[in-house]
Structures are given as structure tokens and as C-alpha cells.
Protein backbone atom coordinates (compact mmCIF):
# COMPACT_ATOMS: atom_id res chain seq x y z
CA UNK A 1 179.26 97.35 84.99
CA UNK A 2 178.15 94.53 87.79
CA UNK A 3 181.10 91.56 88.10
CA UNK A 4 179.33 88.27 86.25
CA UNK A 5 179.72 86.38 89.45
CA UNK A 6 178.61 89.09 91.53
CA UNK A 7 175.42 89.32 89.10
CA UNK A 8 174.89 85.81 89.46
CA UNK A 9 174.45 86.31 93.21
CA UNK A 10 172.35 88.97 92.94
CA UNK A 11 169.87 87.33 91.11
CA UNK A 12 169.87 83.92 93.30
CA UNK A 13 169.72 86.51 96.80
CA UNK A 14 166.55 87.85 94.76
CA UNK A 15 165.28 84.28 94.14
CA UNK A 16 165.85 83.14 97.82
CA UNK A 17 164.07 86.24 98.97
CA UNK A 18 161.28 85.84 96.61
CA UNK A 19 160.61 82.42 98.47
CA UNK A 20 161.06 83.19 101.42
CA UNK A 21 157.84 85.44 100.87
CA UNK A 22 156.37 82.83 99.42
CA UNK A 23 156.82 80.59 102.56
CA UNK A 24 156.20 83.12 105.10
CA UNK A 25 152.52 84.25 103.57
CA UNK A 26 151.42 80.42 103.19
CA UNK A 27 152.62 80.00 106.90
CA UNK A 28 151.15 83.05 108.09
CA UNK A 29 147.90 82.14 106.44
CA UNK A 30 148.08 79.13 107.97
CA UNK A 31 148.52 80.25 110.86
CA UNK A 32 146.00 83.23 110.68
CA UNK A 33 142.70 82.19 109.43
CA UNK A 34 140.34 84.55 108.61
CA UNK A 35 138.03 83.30 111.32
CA UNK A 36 139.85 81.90 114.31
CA UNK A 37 138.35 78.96 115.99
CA UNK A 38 137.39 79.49 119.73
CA UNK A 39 139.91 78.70 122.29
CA UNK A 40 139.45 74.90 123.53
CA UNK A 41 137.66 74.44 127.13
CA UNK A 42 136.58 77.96 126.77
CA UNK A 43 132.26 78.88 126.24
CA UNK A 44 131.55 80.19 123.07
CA UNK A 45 128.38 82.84 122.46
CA UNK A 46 126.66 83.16 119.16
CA UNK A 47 124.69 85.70 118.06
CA UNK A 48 122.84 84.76 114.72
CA UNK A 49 122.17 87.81 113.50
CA UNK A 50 119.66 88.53 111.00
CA UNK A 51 116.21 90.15 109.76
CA UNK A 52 112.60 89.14 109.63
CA UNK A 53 112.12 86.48 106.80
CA UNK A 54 115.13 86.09 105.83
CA UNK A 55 115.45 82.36 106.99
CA UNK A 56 116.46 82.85 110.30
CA UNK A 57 114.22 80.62 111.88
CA UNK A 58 115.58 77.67 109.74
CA UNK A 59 119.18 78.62 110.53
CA UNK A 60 118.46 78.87 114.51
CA UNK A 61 116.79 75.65 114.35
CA UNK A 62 120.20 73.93 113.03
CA UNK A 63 122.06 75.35 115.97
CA UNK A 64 119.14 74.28 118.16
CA UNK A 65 119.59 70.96 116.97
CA UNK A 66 123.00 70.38 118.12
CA UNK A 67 123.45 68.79 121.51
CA UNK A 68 126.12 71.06 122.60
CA UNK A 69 123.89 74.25 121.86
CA UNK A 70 121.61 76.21 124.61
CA UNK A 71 119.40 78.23 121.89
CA UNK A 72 117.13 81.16 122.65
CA UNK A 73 114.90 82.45 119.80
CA UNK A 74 114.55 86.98 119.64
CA UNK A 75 114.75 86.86 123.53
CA UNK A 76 114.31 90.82 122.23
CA UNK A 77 111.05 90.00 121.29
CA UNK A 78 110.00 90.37 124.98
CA UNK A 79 111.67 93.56 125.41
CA UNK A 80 110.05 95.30 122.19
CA UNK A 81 107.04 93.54 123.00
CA UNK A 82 106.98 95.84 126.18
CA UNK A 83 108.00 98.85 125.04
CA UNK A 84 106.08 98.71 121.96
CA UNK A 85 105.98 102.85 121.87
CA UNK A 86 109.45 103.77 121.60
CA UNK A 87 111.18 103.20 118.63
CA UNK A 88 114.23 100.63 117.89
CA UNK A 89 117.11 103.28 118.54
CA UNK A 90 115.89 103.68 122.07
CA UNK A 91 115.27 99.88 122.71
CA UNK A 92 119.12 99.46 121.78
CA UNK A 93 120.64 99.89 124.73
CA UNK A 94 117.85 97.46 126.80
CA UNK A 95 118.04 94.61 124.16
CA UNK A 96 121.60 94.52 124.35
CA UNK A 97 121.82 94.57 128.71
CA UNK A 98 119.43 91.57 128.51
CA UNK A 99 121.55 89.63 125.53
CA UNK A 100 124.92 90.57 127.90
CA UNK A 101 122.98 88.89 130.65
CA UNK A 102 121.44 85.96 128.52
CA UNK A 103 125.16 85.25 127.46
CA UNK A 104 126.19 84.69 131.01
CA UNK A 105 123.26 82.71 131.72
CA UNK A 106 122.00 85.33 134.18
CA UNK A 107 118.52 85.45 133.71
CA UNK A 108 117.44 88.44 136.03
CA UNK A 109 116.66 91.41 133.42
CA UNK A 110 114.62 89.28 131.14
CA UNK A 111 112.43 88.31 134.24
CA UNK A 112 111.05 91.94 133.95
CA UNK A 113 110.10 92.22 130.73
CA UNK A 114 108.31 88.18 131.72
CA UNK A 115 104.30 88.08 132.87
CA UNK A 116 103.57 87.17 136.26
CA UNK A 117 105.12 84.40 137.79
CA UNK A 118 107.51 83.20 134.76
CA UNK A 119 108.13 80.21 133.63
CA UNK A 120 110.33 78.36 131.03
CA UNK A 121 107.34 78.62 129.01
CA UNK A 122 107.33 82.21 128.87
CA UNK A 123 110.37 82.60 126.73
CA UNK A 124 108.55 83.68 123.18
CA UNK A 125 108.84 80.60 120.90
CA UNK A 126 110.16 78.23 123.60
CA UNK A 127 109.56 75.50 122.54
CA UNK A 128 111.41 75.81 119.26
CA UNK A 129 114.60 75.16 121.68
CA UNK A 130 115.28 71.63 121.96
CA UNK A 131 117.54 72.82 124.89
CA UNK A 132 114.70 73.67 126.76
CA UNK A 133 112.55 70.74 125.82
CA UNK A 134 115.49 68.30 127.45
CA UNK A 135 116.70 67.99 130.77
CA UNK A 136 118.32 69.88 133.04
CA UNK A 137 115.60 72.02 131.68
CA UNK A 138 112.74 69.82 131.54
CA UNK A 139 112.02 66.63 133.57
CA UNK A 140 111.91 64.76 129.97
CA UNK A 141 113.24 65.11 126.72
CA UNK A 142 110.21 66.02 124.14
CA UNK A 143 110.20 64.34 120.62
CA UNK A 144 108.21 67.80 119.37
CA UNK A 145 107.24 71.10 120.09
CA UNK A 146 103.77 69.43 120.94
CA UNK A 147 105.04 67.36 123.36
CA UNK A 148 107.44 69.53 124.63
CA UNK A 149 104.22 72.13 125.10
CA UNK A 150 102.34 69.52 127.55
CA UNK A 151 105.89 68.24 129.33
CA UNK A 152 107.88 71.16 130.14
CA UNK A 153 105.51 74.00 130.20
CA UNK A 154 105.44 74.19 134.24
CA UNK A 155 109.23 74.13 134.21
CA UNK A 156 110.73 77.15 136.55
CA UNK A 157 113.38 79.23 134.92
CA UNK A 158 115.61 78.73 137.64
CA UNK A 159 115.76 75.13 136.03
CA UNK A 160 116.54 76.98 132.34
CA UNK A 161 119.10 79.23 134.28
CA UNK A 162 120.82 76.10 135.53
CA UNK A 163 120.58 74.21 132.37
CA UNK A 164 122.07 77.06 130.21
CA UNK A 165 125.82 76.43 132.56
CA UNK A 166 125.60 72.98 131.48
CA UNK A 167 126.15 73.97 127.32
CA UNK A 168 129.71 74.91 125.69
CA UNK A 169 127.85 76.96 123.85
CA UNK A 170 125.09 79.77 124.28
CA UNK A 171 123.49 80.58 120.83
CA UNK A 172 120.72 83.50 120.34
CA UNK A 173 118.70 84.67 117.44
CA UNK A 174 118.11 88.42 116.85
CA UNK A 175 116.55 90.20 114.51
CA UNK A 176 116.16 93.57 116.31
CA UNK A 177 119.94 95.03 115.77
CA UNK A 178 120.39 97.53 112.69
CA UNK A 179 124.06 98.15 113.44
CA UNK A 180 127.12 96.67 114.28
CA UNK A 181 128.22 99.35 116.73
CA UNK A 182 125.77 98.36 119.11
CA UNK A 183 127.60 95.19 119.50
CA UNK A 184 131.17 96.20 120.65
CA UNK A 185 130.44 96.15 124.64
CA UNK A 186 129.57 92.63 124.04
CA UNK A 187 132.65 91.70 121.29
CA UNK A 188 134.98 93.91 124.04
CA UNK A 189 133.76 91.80 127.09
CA UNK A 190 136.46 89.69 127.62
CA UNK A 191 134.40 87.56 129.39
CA UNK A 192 132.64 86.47 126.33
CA UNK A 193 133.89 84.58 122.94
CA UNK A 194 131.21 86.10 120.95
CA UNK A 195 131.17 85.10 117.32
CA UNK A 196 128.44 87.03 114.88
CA UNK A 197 126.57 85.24 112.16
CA UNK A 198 125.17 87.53 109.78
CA UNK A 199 122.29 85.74 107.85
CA UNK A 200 121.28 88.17 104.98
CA UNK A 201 118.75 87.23 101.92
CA UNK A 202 117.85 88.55 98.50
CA UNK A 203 115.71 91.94 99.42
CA UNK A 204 113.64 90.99 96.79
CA UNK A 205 112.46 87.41 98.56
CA UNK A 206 112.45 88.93 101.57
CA UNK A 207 109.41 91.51 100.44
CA UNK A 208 107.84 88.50 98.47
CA UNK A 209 107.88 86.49 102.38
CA UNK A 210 106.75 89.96 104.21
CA UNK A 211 103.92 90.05 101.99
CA UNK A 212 102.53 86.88 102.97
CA UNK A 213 103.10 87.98 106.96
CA UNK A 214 102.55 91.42 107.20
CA UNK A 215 99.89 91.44 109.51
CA UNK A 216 102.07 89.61 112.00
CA UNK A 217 105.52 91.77 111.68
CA UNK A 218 102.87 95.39 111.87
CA UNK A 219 104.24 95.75 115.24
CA UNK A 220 107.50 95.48 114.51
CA UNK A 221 107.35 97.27 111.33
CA UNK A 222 106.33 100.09 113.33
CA UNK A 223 108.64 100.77 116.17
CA UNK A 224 111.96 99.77 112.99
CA UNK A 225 110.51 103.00 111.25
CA UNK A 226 110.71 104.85 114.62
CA UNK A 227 106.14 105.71 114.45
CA UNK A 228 107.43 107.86 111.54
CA UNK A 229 103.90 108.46 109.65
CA UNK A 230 104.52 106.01 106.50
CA UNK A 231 101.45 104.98 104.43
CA UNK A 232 100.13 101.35 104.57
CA UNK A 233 100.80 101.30 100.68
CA UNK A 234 104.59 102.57 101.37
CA UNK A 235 105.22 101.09 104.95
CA UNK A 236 107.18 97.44 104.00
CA UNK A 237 109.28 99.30 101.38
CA UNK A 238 110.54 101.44 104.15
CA UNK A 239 111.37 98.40 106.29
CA UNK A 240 112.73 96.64 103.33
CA UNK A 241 115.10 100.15 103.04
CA UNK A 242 116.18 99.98 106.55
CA UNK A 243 117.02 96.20 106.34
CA UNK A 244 119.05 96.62 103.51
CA UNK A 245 120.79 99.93 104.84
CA UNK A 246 121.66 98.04 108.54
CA UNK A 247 122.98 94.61 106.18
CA UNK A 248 124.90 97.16 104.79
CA UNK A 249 126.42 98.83 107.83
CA UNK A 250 126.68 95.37 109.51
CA UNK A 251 128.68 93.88 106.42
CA UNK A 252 131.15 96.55 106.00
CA UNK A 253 131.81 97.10 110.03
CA UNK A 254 132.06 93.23 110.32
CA UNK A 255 134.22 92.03 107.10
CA UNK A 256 135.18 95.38 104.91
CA UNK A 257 136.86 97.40 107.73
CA UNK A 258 136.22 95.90 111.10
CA UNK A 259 138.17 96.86 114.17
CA UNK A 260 141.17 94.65 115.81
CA UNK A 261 138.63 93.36 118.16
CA UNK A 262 136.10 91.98 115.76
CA UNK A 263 139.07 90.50 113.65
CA UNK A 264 137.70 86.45 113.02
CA UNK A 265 134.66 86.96 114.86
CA UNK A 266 132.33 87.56 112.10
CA UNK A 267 130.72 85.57 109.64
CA UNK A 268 128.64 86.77 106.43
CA UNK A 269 125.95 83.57 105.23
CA UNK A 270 123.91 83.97 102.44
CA UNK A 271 120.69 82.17 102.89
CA UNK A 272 121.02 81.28 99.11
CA UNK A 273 123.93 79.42 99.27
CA UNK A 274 122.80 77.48 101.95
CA UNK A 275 119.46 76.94 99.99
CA UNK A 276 122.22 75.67 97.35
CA UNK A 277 124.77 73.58 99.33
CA UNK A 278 123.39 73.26 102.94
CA UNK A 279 125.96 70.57 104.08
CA UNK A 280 128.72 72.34 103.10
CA UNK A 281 127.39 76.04 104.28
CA UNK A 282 126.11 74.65 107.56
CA UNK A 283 129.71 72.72 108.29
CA UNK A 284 131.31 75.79 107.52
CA UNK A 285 129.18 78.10 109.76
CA UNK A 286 129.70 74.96 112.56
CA UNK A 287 133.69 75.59 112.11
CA UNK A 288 133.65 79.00 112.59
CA UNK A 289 132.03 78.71 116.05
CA UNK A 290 133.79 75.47 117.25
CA UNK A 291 131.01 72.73 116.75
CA UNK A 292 131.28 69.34 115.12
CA UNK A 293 128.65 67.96 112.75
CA UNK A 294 126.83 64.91 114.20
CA UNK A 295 125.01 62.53 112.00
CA UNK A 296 121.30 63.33 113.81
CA UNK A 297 121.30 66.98 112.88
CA UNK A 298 122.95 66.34 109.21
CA UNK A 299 119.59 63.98 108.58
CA UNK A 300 117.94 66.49 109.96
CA UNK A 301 119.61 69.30 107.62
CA UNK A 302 118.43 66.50 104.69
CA UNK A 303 115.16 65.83 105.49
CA UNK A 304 113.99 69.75 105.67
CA UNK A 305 116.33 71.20 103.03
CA UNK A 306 115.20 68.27 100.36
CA UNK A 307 111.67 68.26 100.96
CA UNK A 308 108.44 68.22 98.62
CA UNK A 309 107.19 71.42 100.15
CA UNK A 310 107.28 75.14 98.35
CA UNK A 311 107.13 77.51 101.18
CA UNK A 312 104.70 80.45 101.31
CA UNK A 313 101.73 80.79 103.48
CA UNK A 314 101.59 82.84 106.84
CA UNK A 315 102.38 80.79 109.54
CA UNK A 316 105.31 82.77 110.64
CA UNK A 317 108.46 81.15 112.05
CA UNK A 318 106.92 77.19 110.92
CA UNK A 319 110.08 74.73 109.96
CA UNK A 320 109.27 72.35 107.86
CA UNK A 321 110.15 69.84 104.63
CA UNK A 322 110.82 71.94 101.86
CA UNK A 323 112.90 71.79 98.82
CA UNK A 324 115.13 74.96 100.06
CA UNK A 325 116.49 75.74 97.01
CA UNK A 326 113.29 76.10 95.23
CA UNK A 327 111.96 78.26 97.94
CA UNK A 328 114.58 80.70 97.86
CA UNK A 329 113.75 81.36 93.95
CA UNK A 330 110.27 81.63 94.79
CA UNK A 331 110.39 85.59 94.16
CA UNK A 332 110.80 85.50 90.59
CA UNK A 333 107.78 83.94 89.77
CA UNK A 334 105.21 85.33 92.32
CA UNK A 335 106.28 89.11 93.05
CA UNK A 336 104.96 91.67 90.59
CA UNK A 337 108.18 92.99 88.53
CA UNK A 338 107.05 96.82 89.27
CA UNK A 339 107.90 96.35 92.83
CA UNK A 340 110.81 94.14 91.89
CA UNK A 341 112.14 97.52 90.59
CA UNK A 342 111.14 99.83 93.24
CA UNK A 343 113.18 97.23 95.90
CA UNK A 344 116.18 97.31 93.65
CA UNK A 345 116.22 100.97 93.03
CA UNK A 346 116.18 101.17 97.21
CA UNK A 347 118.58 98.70 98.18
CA UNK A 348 120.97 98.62 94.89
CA UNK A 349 124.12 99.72 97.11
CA UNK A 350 123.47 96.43 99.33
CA UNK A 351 122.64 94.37 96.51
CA UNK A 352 125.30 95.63 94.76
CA UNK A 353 128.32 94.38 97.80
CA UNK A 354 126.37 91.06 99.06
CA UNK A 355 126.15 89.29 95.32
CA UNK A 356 122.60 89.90 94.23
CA UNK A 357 122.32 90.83 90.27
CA UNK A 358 119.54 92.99 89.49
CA UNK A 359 116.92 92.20 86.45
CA UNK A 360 116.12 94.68 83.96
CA UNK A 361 112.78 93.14 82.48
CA UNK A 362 110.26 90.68 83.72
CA UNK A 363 111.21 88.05 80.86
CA UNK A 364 114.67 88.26 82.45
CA UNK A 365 113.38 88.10 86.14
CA UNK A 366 111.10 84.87 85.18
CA UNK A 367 113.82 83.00 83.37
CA UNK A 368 114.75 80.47 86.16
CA UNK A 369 117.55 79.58 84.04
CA UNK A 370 119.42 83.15 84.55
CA UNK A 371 121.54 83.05 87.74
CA UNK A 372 121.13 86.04 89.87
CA UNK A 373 123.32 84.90 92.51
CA UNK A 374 126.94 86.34 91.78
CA UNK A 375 129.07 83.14 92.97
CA UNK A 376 132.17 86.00 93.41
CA UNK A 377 130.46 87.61 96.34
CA UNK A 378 130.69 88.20 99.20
């Protein structure tokens, strides 16, 4: 039988411990963020990573915004654009030697895949970068793309090479990567401080937005499905399988089980969410790669996330006003609830891990008023 006293001790030893766990978890979380913020004084690189339609363009355009940011738009465009007869696995290894090049603002391997005698202006969607509508860049900073178009479209790309030294921070948009494995020579480099934003989207909103742009994302569609003979009527399923299969792969390698390496350098957004809350989404996704909100790009964040406008047409890549959370339910109304089914039946397992609850009729999938967005995940 234990001594009263020495009982007594036991249990307060026990308490003290107990504590002391206490304290040391809340300091060690404290202390060990889930995402680290970048080093000060040091250049940060940003991949926004992402797939076609899935509001990329939007999300690119905030970073663009920022006065601190040197923003290229699918400089991979160029080099599928090229080699339009292999398939994606192949282009792998070339997109990622001109990214590891872009980072370090060494612009000599995109200059091959570049026409003639480049320019700034031969950078695919150029002038969608308000770093290269400004100087060092350009001669004069353009109030829009239109102006930017007449003012800085005889600008040299030595003068972009120069200008991208100049930024803390080098920010690029892809949409060509299907795996996060492809990634670790850049995330290894110690050179770099590359942080990865995954952008994903509903699968379902996504086929609803290809639909409305096939024609333009054929190419593409192509060369993701390797030339594999797929039928017109089946082909944007497919894609819509592969997307959700690399979002997947991407998700797990980055935030599930990631290696020691990739540990705070990832980032899962929801396009949702920031259709839902883009203040608070887009100040997060700031944080996690070391930029401050200014008071120009929040108006700006405002005026095209509160808009009038309901999205659709087929002018690919066009920002503009829109009410964003409207847009991003737009789906659920438009896209026939057969081939609701046939997208959920394909990319349930993905659906399933990012937060996106199925609907089992088309009453159900109508009913605006049904949440579909599982607040728990990811």
C-alpha cells in the first residue's frame, strides 16, 4: 500500500508533468507553424499551381497586383506550344529547366522556345503582368492591358531580365504539372525559397467552364491525354479524370505525407472559399509567402470579387467584375445532372479528400440552399 504523503506526490509529479506537456506543445506550435514564413531579406519563388478553369487566372492576377511581385502567366505555354506532338510526361522535364531558370531570372531557355527576335511582348499573356507593364520593364507604367499593348510592346527582354532582380518575389502560374514529384529539384535547390500554391476547384464547375472553352484548351487537351485515341464525345471527361487524379497526387505528396523538404512549403486553396471570403483567403495565401496586403490591391480584390457580372462565355483567361461567389455555384444550375454523375463517379476519391459533397438527384443538385462545400476540409 503507497504512503498517503508519498501518494500525494505522486499525483502532483503527474499534474506538473501533465502541464508541462501542455506548455511545451503550445510553445512548439508556436514556434512551428504549419507553413513557415520565408526568411527576411531572402527572394521568395511562387509557383501557383493549378489546372485549366479552375480560377487561376483570377488568383495570378492578385499576385500580379502586388508591387513587390514579378508575375509570369504558363511561361509553359511556350514550351507545349512547341512541342505540341509529344505528350505532357515528356514535356516534364523541359517545363521544369525553363521554370528553374525563370526563378533565377535567367531568361536564356525560354528564348528558344520565343519567335524570332523576342521581345517582352512575346511572353504568352504578357500583358496580364503589371510587372511587365511598369518600369524597369517598360519605359512607362500602363493603366491597362490596352495601354500596356501600345507602350511596352517593343520592350527587349533583356529589360524584363533586369527588371525581374529588382522584385522580392518571383511568382509563376502553371497549369501543365500533374505531379508533385516533378517539383523536388526545384523545392531541393537551396538556392530557391519555393513555396507551392495549389489552387483546386469543384470538378464539377470546372467541366461546366471547359464546356464553354473547349475549342481553345483542344490543344492542350490533347498532348494531357498523351494523343491517346479518345472520342470527341469522351475527350473532356478524360481530362477532367486526369485533373482530378494529379489534385489528388499533388494534395497528398504536398499536405498528407510530404517529405522533410516540402515541410511548410505548401499550400492547398480552394477556389470556393475564396469565392466565399476573398479577404480573408487572399491574406492568408499573402502570409504564407511573405507579402503584406496593401490597400490598392484589397480594392482591387473588392471591386472584381463583388461585381454585377455572372461569368460564363468563352473568352478564356478575361478578369473581370463578377459576383465570385455566385460564379462558383454556377454548375448547379447550368450542367446537365447526367454528366454531373458521370464526373462524380470519376473523380469521387478527390472529391471525397478536398471537401466536395456529391448530389444524388437533380432536385438536390439545384437546391442552392444545400451546401456542398464541406467547411471540415481540407
Amino acid at each position: 500500500m503507497i504512503p498517503r504523503c508519498r501518494f500525494r506526490t505522486l499525483i502532483l509529479l503527474g499534474v506538473l508533468q501533465g502541464a508541462a506537456v501542455v506548455l511545451f506543445y503550445d510553445w512548439y506550435t508556436r514556434i512551428s507553424p504549419r507553413h513557415s514564413p520565408p526568411p527576411e531579406g531572402r527572394k521568395v519563388h511562387v509557383l501557383l499551381l493549378s489546372s485549366w478553369r479552375s480560377g487561376s487566372s483570377f488568383l495570378g492576377q492578385v499576385f500580379s497586383q502586388h508591387p513587390s511581385v514579378f508575375y509570369l502567366m504558363e511561361p509553359a505555354w511556350h514550351v507545349w506550344t512547341r512541342n505540341h506532338k509529344s505528350g505532357a510526361k515528356s514535356l516534364r522535364v523541359p517545363v521544369r529547366e525553363m521554370l528553374w531558370g525563370l526563378y533565377k531570372c535567367d531568361f536564356s531557355l525560354i528564348r528558344d522556345y520565343l519567335p524570332g527576335n523576342p521581345r517582352l511582348s512575346s511572353f504568352f499573356m504578357w500583358t496580364r503582368s503589371q510587372a511587365l507593364c511598369s518600369p524597369p520593364a517598360c519605359p512607362v507604367k500602363s493603366a491597362n492591358e490596352s495601354h500596356c499593348s501600345q507602350a511596352c510592346h517593343s520592350a527587349s527582354l533583356d529589360k524584363a531580365q533586369d527588371a525581374c532582380t529588382t522584385y522580392t518575389h518571383v511568382v509563376l502560374k502553371e497549369t501543365r504539372f500533374f505531379e508533385m514529384e516533378s517539383l523536388y529539384p526545384l523545392l531541393l535547390d537551396p538556392n530557391l525559397d519555393l513555396r507551392v500554391v495549389h489552387l483546386v476547384r469543384d470538378p464539377r464547375a470546372v467541366m461546366r467552364s471547359r464546356e464553354e472553352s473547349a475549342y481553345l484548351l483542344d490543344r492542350d487537351s490533347v498532348i494531357v491525354l498523351e494523343h491517346r485515341n479518345v472520342s470527341a464525345a469522351d475527350r473532356q471527361y478524360e481530362v477532367v479524370r486526369e485533373i482530378c487524379r494529379s489534385h489528388l497526387d499533388i494534395y497528398e505528396r504536398g499536405f498528407l505525407d510530404p517529405p522533410a523538404f516540402l515541410e511548410g512549403r505548401y499550400k492547398l486553396v480552394r477556389y470556393e472559399d475564396v469565392a466565399r471570403n476573398p479577404l480573408t483567403e487572399l491574406n492568408s495565401i499573402y502570409e504564407f509567402v511573405g507579402l503584406k496586403m496593401t490597400y490598392e490591391v484589397e480594392e482591387w480584390i473588392q471591386k472584381m470579387t463583388h461585381g454585377r457580372g455572372k461569368g460564363g462565355g468563352n473568352v478564356a483567361f478575361k478578369i473581370t467584375s463578377r459576383n465570385a461567389s455566385e460564379v462558383s455555384q454556377a454548375w448547379r444550375t447550368v450542367l446537365k445532372h447526367s454528366k454531373v454523375q458521370r464526373i462524380q463517379e470519376l473523380c469521387k476519391g478527390a472529391m471525397l479528400l478536398l471537401g466536395y459533397r456529391t448530389v444524388e438527384s437533380e432536385e438536390e443538385q439545384k437546391r442552392l440552399d444545400i451546401d456542398l462545400l464541406d467547411p471540415g476540409q481540407p
